[in-house]
Protein backbone atom coordinates (compact mmCIF):
# COMPACT_ATOMS: atom_id res chain seq x y z
CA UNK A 1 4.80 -13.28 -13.19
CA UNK A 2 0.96 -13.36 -13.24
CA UNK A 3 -0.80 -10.36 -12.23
CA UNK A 4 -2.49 -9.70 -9.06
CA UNK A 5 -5.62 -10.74 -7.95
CA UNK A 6 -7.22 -7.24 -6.26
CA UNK A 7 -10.15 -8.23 -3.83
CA UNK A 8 -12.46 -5.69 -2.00
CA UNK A 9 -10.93 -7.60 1.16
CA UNK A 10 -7.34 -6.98 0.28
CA UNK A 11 -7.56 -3.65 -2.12
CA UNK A 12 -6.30 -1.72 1.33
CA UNK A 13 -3.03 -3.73 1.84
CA UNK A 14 -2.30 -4.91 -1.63
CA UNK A 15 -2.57 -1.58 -3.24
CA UNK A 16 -2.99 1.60 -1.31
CA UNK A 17 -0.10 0.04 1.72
CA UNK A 18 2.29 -0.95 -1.71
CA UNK A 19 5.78 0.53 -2.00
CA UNK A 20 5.70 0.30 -5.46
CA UNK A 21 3.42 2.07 -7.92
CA UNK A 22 -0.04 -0.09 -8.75
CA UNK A 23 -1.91 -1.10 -11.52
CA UNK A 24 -5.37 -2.06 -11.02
CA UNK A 25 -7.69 -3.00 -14.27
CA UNK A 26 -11.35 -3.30 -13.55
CA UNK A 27 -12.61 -5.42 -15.22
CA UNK A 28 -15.58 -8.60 -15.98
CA UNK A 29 -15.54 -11.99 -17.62
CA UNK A 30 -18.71 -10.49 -19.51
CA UNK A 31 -16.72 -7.65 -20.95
CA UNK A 32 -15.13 -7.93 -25.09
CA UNK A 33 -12.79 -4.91 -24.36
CA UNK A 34 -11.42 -6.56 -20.92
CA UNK A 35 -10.63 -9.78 -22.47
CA UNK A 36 -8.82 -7.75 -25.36
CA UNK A 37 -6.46 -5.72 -23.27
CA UNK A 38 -5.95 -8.96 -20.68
CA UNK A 39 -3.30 -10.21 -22.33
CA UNK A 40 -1.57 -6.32 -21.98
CA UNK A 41 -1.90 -6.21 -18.23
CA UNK A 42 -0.27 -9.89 -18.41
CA UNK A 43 2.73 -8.99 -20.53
CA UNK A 44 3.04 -5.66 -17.86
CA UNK A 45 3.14 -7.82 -14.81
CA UNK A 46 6.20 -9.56 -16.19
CA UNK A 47 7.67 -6.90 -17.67
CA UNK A 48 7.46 -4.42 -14.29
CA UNK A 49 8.23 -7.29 -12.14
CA UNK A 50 9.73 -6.18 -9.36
CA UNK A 51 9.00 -2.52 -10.24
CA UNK A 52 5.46 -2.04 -10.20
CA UNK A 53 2.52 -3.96 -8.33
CA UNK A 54 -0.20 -4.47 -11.25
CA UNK A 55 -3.21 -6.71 -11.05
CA UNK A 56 -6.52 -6.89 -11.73
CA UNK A 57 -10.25 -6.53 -9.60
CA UNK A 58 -13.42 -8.66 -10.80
CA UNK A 59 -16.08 -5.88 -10.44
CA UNK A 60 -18.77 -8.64 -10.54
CA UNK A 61 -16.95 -10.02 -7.11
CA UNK A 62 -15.25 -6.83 -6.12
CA UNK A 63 -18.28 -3.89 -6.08
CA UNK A 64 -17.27 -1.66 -2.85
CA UNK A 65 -14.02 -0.67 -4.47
CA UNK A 66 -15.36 -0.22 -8.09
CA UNK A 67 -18.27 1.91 -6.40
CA UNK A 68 -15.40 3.24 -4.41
CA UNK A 69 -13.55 4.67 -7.34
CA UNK A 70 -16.63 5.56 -9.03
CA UNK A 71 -16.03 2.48 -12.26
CA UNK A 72 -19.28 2.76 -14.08
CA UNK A 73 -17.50 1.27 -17.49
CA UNK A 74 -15.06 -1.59 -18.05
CA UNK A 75 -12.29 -2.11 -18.57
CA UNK A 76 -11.24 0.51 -16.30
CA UNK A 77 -7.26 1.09 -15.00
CA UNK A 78 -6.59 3.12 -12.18
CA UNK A 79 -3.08 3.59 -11.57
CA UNK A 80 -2.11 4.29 -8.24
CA UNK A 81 1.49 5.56 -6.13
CA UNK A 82 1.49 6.00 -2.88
CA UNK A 83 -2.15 5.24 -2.09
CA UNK A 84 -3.24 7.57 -4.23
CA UNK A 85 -4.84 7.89 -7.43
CA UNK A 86 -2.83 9.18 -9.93
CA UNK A 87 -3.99 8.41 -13.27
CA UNK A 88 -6.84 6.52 -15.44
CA UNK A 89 -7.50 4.83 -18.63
CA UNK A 90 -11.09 4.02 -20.13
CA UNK A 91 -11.74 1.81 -22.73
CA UNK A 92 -8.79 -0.70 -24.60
CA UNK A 93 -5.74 1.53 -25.65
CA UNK A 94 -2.71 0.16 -26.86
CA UNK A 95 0.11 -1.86 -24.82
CA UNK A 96 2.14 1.72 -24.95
CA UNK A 97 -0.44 3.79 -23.38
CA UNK A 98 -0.06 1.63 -20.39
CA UNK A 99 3.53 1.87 -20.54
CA UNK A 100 4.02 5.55 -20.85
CA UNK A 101 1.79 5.72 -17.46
CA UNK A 102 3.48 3.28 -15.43
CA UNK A 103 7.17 4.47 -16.46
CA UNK A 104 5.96 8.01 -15.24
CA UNK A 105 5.08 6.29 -11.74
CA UNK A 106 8.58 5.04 -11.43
């Protein structure tokens, strides 16, 4: 399954409205780090199929919900149950950080 595409148009329904915990990286084709942990949020959407909601938000295209969510670096994940905001991660971390986050969600 290939991750979500998060938009400033459909941020509202796609991730705050979900019934399922969300994963949202921030990211920008500019940016090494995003590119590095891309293949990460990739292997998560297949793996939490079903589970979890995760995606990711083009900050270039996307600015009213980066400025939202105050993202000044990249790549940013915001990690989301409920509509809320639960947790974060700055910066490329490892494929288990992510992991450990999102299992806590479920």
């Amino acid at each position: 399954m290939k991750p979500v595409t998060f938009t400033d148009g459909n941020f509202d329904a796609e991730a705050l409205k979900s019934d399922k915990p969300v994963v949202v990286d921030f990211w920008a084709a500019w940016c090494g780090p995003c590119r590095m942990i891309a293949p990460i949020i990739e292997e998560l959407a297949g793996e939490f199929d079903g589970k979890a909601k995760i995606g990711k938000l083009d900050v270039d295209e996307n600015q009213q919900t980066a400025i939202k969510y105050g993202v000044r670096s990249i790549p940013t994940v915001l990690f989301f149950k409920g509509g809320e905001l639960k947790d974060t991660i700055i910066g490329a971390v490892p494929k288990s950080a992510f992991t450990e986050k999102i299992n806590k969600l479920l």
